[in-house]
PDB file of N, CA and C in Angstrom:
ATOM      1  N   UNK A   1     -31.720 -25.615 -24.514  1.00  0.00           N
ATOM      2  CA  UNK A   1     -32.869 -24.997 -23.915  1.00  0.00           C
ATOM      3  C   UNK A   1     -32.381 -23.870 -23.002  1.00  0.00           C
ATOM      4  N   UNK A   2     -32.744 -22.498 -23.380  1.00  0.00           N
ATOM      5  CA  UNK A   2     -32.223 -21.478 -22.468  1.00  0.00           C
ATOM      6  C   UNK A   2     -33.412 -21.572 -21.061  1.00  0.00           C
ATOM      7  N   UNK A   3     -32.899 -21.758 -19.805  1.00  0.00           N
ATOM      8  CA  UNK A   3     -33.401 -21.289 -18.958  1.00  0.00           C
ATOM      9  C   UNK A   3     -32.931 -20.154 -17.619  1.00  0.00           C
ATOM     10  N   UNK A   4     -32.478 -19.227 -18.634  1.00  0.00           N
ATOM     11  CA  UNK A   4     -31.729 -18.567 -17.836  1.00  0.00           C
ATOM     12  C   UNK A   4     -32.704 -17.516 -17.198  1.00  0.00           C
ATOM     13  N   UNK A   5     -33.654 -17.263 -17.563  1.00  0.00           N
ATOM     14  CA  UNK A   5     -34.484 -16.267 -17.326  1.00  0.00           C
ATOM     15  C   UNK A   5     -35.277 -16.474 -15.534  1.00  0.00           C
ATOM     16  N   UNK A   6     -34.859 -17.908 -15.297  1.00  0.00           N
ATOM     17  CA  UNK A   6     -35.428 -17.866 -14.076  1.00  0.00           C
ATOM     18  C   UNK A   6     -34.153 -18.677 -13.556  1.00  0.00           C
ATOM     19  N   UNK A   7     -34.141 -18.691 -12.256  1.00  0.00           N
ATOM     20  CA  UNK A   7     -32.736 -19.945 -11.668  1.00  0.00           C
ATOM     21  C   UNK A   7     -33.634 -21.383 -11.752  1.00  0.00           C
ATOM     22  N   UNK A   8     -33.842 -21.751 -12.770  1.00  0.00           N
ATOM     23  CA  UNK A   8     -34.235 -23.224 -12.915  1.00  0.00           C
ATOM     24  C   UNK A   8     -33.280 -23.822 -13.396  1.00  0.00           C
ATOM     25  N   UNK A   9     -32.761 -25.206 -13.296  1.00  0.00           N
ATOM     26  CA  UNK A   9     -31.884 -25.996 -13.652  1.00  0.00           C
ATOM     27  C   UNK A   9     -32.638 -26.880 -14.902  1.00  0.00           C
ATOM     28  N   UNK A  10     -32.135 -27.844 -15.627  1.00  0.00           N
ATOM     29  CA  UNK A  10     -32.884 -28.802 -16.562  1.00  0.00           C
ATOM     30  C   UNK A  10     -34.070 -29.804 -15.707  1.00  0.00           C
ATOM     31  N   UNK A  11     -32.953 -30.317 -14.398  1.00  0.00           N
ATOM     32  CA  UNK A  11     -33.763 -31.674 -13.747  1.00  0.00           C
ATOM     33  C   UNK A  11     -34.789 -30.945 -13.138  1.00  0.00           C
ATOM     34  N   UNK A  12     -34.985 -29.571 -12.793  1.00  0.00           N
ATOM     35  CA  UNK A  12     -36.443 -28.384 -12.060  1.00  0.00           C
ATOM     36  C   UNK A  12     -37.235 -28.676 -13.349  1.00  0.00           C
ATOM     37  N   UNK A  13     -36.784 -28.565 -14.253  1.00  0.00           N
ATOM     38  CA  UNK A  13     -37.793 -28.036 -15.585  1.00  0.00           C
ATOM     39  C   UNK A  13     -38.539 -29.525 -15.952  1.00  0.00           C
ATOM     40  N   UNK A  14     -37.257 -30.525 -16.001  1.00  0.00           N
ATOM     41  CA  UNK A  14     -38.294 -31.821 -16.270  1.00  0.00           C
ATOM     42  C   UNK A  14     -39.132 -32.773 -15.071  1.00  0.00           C
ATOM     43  N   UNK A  15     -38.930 -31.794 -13.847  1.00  0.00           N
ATOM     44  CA  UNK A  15     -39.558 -32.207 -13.135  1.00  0.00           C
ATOM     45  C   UNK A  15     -41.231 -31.403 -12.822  1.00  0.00           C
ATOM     46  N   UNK A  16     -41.283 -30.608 -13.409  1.00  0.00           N
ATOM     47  CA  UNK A  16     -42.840 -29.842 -13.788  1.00  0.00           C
ATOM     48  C   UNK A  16     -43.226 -30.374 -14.840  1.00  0.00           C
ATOM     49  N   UNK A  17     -42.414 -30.456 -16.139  1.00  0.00           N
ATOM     50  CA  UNK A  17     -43.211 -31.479 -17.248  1.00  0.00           C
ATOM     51  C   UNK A  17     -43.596 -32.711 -17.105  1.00  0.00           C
ATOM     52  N   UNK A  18     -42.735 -32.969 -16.065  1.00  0.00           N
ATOM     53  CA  UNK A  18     -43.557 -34.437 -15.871  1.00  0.00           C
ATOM     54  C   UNK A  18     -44.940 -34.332 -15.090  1.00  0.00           C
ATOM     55  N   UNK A  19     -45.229 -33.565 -13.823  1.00  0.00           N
ATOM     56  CA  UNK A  19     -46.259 -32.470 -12.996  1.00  0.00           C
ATOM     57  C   UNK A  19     -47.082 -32.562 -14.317  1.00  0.00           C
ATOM     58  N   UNK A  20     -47.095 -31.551 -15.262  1.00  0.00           N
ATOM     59  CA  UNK A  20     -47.649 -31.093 -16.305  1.00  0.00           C
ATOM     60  C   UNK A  20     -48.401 -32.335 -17.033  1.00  0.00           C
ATOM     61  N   UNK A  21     -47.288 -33.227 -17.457  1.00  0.00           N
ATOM     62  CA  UNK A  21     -47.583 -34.390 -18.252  1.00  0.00           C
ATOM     63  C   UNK A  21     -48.688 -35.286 -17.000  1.00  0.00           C
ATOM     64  N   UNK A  22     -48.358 -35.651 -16.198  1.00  0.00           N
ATOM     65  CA  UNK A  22     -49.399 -36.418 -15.412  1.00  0.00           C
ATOM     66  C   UNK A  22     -50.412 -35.244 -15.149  1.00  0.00           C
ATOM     67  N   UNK A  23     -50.791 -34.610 -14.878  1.00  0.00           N
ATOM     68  CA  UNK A  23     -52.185 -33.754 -14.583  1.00  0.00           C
ATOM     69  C   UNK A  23     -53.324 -33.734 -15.969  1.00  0.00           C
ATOM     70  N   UNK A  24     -52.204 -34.232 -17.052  1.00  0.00           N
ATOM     71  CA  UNK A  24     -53.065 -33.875 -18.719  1.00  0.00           C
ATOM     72  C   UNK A  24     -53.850 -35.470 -18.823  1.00  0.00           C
ATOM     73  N   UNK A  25     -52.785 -36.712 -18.153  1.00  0.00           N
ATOM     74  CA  UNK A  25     -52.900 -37.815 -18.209  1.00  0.00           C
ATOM     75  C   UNK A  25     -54.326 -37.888 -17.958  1.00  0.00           C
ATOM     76  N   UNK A  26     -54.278 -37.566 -16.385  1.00  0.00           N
ATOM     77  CA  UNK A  26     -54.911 -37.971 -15.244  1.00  0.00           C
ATOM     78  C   UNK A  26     -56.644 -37.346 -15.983  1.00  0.00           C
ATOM     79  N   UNK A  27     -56.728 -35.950 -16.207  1.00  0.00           N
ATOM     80  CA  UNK A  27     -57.810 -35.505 -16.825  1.00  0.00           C
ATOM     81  C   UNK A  27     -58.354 -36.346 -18.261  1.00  0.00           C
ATOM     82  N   UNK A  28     -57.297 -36.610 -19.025  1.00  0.00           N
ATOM     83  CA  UNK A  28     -57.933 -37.430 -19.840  1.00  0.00           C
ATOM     84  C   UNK A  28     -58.905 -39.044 -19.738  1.00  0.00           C
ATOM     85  N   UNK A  29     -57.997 -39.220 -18.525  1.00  0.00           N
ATOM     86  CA  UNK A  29     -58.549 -40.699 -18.033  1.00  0.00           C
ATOM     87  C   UNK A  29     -59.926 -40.284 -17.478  1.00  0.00           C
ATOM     88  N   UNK A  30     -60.126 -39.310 -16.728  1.00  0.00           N
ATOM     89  CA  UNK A  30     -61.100 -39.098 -16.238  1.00  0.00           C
ATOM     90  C   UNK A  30     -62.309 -38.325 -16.953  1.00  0.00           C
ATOM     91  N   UNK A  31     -61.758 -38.432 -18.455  1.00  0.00           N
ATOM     92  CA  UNK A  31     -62.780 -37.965 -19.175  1.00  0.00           C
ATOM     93  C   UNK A  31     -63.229 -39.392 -19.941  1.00  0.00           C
ATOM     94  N   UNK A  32     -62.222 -39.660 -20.404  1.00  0.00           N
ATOM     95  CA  UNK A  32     -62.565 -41.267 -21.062  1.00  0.00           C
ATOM     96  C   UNK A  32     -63.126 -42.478 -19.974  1.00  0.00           C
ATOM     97  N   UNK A  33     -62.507 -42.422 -19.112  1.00  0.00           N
ATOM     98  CA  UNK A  33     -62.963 -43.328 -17.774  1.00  0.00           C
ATOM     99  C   UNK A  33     -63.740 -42.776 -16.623  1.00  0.00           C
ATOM    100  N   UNK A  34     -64.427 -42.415 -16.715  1.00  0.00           N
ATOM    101  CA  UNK A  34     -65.364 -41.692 -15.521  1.00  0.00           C
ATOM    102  C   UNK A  34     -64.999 -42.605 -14.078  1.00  0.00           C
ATOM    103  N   UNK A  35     -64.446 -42.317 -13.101  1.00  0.00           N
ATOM    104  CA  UNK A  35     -64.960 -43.018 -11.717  1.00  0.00           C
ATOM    105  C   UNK A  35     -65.430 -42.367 -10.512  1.00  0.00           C
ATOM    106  N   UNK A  36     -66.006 -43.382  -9.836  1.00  0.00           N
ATOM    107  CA  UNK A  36     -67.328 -43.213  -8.818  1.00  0.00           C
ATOM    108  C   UNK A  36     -65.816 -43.076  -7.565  1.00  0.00           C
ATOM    109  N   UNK A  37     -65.995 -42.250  -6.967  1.00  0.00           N
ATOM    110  CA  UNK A  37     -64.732 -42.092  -5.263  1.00  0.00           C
ATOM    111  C   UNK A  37     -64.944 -43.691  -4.659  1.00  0.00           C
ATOM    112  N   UNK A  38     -63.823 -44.257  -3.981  1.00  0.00           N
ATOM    113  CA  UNK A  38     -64.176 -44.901  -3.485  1.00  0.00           C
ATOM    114  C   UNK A  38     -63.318 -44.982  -1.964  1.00  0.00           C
ATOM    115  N   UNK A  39     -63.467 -45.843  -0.773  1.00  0.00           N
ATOM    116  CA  UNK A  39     -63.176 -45.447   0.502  1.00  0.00           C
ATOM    117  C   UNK A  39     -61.868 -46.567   0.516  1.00  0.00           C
ATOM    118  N   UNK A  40     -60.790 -46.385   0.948  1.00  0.00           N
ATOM    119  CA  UNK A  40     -59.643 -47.072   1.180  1.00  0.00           C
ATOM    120  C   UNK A  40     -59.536 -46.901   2.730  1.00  0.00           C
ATOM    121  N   UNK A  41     -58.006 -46.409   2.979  1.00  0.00           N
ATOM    122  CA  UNK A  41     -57.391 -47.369   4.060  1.00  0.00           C
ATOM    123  C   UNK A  41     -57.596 -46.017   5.253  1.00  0.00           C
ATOM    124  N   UNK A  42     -57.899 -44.874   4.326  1.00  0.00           N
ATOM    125  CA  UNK A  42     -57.828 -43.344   4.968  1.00  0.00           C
ATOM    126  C   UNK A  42     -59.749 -43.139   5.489  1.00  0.00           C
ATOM    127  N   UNK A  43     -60.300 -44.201   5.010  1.00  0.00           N
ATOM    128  CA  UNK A  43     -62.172 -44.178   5.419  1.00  0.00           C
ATOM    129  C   UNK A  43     -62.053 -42.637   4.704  1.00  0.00           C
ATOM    130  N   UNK A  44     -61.745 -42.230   3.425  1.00  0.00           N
ATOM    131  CA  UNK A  44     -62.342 -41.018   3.182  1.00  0.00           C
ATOM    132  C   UNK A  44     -62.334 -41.133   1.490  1.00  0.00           C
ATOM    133  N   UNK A  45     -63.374 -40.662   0.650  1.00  0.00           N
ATOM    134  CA  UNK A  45     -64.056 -41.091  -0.565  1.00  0.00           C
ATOM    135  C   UNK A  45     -62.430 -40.366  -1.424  1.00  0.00           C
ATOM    136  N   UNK A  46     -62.080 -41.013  -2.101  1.00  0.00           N
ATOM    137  CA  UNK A  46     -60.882 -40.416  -2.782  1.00  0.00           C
ATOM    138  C   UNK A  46     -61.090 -40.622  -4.197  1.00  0.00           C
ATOM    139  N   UNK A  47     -60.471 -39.994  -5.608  1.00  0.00           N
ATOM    140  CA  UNK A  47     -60.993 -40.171  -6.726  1.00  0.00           C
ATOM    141  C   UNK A  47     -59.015 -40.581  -7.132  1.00  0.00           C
ATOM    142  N   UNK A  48     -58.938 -40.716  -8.356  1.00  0.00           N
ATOM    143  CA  UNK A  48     -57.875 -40.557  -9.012  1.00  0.00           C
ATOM    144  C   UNK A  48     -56.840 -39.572  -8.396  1.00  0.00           C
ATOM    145  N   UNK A  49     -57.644 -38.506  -8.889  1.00  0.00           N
ATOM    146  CA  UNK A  49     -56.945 -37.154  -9.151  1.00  0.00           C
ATOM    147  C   UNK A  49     -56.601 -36.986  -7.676  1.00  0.00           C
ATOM    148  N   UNK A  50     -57.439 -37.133  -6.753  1.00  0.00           N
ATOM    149  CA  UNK A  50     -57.176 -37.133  -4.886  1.00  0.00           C
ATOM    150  C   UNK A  50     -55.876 -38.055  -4.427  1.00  0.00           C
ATOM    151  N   UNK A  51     -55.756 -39.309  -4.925  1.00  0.00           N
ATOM    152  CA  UNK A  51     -54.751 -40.205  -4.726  1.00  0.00           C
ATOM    153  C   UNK A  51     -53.174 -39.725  -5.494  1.00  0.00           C
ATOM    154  N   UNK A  52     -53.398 -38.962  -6.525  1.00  0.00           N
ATOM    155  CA  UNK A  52     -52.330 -38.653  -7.059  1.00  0.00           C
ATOM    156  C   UNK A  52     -51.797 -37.544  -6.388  1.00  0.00           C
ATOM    157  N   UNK A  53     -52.432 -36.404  -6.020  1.00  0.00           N
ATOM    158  CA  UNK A  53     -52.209 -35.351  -4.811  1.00  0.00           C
ATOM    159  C   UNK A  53     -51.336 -35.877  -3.761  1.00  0.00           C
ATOM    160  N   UNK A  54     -52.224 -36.711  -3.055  1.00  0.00           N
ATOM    161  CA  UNK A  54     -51.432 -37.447  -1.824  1.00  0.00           C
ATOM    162  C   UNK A  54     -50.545 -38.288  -1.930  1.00  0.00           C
ATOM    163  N   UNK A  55     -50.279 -38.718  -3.518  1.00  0.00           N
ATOM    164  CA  UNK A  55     -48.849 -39.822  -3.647  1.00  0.00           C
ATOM    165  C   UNK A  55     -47.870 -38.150  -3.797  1.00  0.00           C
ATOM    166  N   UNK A  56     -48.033 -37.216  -4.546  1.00  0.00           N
ATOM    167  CA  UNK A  56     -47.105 -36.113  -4.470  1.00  0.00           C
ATOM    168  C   UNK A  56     -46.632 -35.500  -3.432  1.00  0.00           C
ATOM    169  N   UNK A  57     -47.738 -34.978  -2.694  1.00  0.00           N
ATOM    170  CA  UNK A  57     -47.225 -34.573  -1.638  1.00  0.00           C
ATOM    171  C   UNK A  57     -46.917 -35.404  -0.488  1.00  0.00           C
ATOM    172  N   UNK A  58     -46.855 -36.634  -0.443  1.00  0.00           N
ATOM    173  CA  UNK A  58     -46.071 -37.603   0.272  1.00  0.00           C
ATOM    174  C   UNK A  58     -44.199 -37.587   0.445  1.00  0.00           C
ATOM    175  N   UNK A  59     -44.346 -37.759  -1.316  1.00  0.00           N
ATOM    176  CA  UNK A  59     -42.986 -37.566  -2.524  1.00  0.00           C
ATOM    177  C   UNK A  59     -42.684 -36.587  -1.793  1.00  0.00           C
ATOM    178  N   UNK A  60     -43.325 -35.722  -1.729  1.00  0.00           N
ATOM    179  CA  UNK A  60     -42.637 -34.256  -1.416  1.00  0.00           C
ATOM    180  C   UNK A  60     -41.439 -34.438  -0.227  1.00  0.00           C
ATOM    181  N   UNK A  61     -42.608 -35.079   1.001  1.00  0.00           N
ATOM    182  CA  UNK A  61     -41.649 -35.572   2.141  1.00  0.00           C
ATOM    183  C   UNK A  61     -41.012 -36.486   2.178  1.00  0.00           C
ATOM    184  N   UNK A  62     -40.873 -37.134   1.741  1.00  0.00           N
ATOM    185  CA  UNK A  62     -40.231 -38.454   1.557  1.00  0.00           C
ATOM    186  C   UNK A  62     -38.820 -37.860   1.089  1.00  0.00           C
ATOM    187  N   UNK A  63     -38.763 -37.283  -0.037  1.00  0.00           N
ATOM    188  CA  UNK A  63     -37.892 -36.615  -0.647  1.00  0.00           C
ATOM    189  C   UNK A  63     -37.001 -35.462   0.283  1.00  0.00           C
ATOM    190  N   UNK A  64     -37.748 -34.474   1.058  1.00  0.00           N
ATOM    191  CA  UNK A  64     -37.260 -33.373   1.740  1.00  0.00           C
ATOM    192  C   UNK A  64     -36.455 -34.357   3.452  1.00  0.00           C
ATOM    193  N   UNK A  65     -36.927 -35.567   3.869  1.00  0.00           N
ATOM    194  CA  UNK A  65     -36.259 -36.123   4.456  1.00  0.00           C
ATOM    195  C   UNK A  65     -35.064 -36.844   4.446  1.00  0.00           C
ATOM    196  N   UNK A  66     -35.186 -37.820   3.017  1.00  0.00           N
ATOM    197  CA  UNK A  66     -33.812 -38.487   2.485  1.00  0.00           C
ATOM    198  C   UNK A  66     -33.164 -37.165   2.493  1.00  0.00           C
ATOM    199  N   UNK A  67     -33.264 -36.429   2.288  1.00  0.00           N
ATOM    200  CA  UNK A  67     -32.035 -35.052   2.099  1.00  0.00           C
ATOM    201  C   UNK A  67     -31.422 -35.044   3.318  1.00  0.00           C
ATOM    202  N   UNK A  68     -32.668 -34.672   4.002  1.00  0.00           N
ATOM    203  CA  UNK A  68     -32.231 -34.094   5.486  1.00  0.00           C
ATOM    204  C   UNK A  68     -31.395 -35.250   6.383  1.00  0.00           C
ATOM    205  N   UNK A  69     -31.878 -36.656   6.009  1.00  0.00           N
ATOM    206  CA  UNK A  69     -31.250 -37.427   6.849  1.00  0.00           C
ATOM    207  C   UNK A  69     -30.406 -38.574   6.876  1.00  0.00           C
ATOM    208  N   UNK A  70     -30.223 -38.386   5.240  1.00  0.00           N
ATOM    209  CA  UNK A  70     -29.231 -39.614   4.648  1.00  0.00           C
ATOM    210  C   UNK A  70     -28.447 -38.875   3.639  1.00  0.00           C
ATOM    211  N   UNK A  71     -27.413 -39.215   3.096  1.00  0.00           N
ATOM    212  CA  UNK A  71     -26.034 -39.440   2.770  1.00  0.00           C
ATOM    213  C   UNK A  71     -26.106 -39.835   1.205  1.00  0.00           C
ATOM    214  N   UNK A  72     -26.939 -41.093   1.332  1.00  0.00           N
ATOM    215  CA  UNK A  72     -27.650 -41.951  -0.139  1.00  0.00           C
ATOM    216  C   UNK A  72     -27.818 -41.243  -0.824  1.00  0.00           C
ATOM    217  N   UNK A  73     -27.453 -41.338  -2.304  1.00  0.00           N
ATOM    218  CA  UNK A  73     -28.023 -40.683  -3.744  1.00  0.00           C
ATOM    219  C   UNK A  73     -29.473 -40.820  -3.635  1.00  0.00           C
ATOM    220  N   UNK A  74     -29.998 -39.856  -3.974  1.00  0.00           N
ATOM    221  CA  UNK A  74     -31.541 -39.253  -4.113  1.00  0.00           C
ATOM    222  C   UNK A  74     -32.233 -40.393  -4.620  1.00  0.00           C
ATOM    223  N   UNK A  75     -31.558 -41.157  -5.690  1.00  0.00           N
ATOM    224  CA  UNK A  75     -32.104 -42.369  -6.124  1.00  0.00           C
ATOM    225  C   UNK A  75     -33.132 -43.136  -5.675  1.00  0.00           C
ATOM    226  N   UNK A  76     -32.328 -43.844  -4.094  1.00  0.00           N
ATOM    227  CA  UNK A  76     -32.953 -44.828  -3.728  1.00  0.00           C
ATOM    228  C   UNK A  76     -34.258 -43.780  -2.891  1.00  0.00           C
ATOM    229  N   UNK A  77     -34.762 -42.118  -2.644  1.00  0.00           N
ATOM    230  CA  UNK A  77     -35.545 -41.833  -2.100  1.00  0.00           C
ATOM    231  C   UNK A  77     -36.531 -42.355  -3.543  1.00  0.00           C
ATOM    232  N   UNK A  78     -36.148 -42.150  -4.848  1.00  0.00           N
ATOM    233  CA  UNK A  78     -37.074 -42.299  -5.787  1.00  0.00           C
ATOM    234  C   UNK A  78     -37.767 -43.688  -6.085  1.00  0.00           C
ATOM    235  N   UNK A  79     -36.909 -44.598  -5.820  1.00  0.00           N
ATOM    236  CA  UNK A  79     -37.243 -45.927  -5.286  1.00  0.00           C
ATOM    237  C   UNK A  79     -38.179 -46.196  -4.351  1.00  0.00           C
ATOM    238  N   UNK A  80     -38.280 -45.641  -3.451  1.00  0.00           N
ATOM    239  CA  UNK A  80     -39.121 -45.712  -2.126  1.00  0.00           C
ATOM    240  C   UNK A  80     -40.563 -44.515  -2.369  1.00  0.00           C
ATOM    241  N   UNK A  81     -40.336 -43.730  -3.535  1.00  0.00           N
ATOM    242  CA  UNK A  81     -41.214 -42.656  -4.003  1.00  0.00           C
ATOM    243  C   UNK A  81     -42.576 -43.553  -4.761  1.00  0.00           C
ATOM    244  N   UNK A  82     -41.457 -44.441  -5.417  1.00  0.00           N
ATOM    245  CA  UNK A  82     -42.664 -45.391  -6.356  1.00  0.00           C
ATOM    246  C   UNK A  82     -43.162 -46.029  -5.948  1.00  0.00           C
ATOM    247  N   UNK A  83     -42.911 -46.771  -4.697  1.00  0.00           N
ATOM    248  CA  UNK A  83     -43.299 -47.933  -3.744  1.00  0.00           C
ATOM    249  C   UNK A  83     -44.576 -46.971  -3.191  1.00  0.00           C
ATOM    250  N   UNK A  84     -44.170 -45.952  -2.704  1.00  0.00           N
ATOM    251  CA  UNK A  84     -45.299 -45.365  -2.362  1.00  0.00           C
ATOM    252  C   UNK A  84     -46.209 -44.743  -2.668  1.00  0.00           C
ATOM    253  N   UNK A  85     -46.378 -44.758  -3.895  1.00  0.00           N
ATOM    254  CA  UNK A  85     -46.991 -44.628  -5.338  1.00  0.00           C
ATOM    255  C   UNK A  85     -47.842 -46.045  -5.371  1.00  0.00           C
ATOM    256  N   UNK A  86     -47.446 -46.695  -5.840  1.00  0.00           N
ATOM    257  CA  UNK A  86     -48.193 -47.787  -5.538  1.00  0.00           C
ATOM    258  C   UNK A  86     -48.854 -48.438  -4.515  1.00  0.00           C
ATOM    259  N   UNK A  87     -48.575 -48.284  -3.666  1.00  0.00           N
ATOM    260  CA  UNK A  87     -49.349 -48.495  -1.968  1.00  0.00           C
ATOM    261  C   UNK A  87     -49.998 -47.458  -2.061  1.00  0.00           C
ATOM    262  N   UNK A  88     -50.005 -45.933  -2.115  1.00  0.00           N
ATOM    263  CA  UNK A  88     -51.266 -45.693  -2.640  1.00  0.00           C
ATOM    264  C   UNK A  88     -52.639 -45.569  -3.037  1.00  0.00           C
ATOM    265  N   UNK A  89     -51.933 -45.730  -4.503  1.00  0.00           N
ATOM    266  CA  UNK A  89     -53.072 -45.581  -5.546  1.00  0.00           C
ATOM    267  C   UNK A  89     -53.734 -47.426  -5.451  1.00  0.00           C
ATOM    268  N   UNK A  90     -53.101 -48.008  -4.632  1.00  0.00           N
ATOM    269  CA  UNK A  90     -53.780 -49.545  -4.468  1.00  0.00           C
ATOM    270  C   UNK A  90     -54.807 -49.476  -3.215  1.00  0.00           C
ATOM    271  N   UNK A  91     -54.084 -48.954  -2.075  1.00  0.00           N
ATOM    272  CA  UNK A  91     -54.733 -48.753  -0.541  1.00  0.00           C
ATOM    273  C   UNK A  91     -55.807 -47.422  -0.432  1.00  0.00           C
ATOM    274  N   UNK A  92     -55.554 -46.600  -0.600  1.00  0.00           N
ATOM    275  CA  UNK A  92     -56.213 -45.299  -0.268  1.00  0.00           C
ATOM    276  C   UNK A  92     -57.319 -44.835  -1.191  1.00  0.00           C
TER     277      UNK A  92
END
């Protein structure tokens, strides 16, 4: 796969297809599965697509901190990415 045309690496590129791949998911569910918002742990009406936002940009920090403040392979931030993925899309 040439990606020379921009400074993207492979793990940049499969990390938007996956972006890509969940946003196609998420719309399909919400075409086949219609849901009504409902109020979690934040008291504010959230849908699917709202909870998946806020598990990302959580990720985001979660991620930009293990950098900043541990030593640890990125791994275990991805470990703690899913946990909070699931607390979540369960709580909020």
């Amino acid at each position: 796969m040439n990606l020379n045309w921009m400074a993207w690496t492979q793990p940049t590129a499969i990390f938007f297809l996956v972006i890509a791949c969940l946003l196609l998911i998420f719309t399909a569910l919400a075409i086949r599965y219609p849901e009504t918002p409902r109020r979690g742990i934040l008291t504010i009406e959230t849908t699917r697509g709202d909870r998946l936002f806020i598990t990302l940009l959580g990720s985001a920090f979660i991620n930009a901190g293990w950098l900043a403040l541990s030593g640890l392979p990125q791994w275990w931030a991805l470990g703690i990415c899913a946990l909070y993925a699931i607390a979540v899309f369960r709580w909020v």
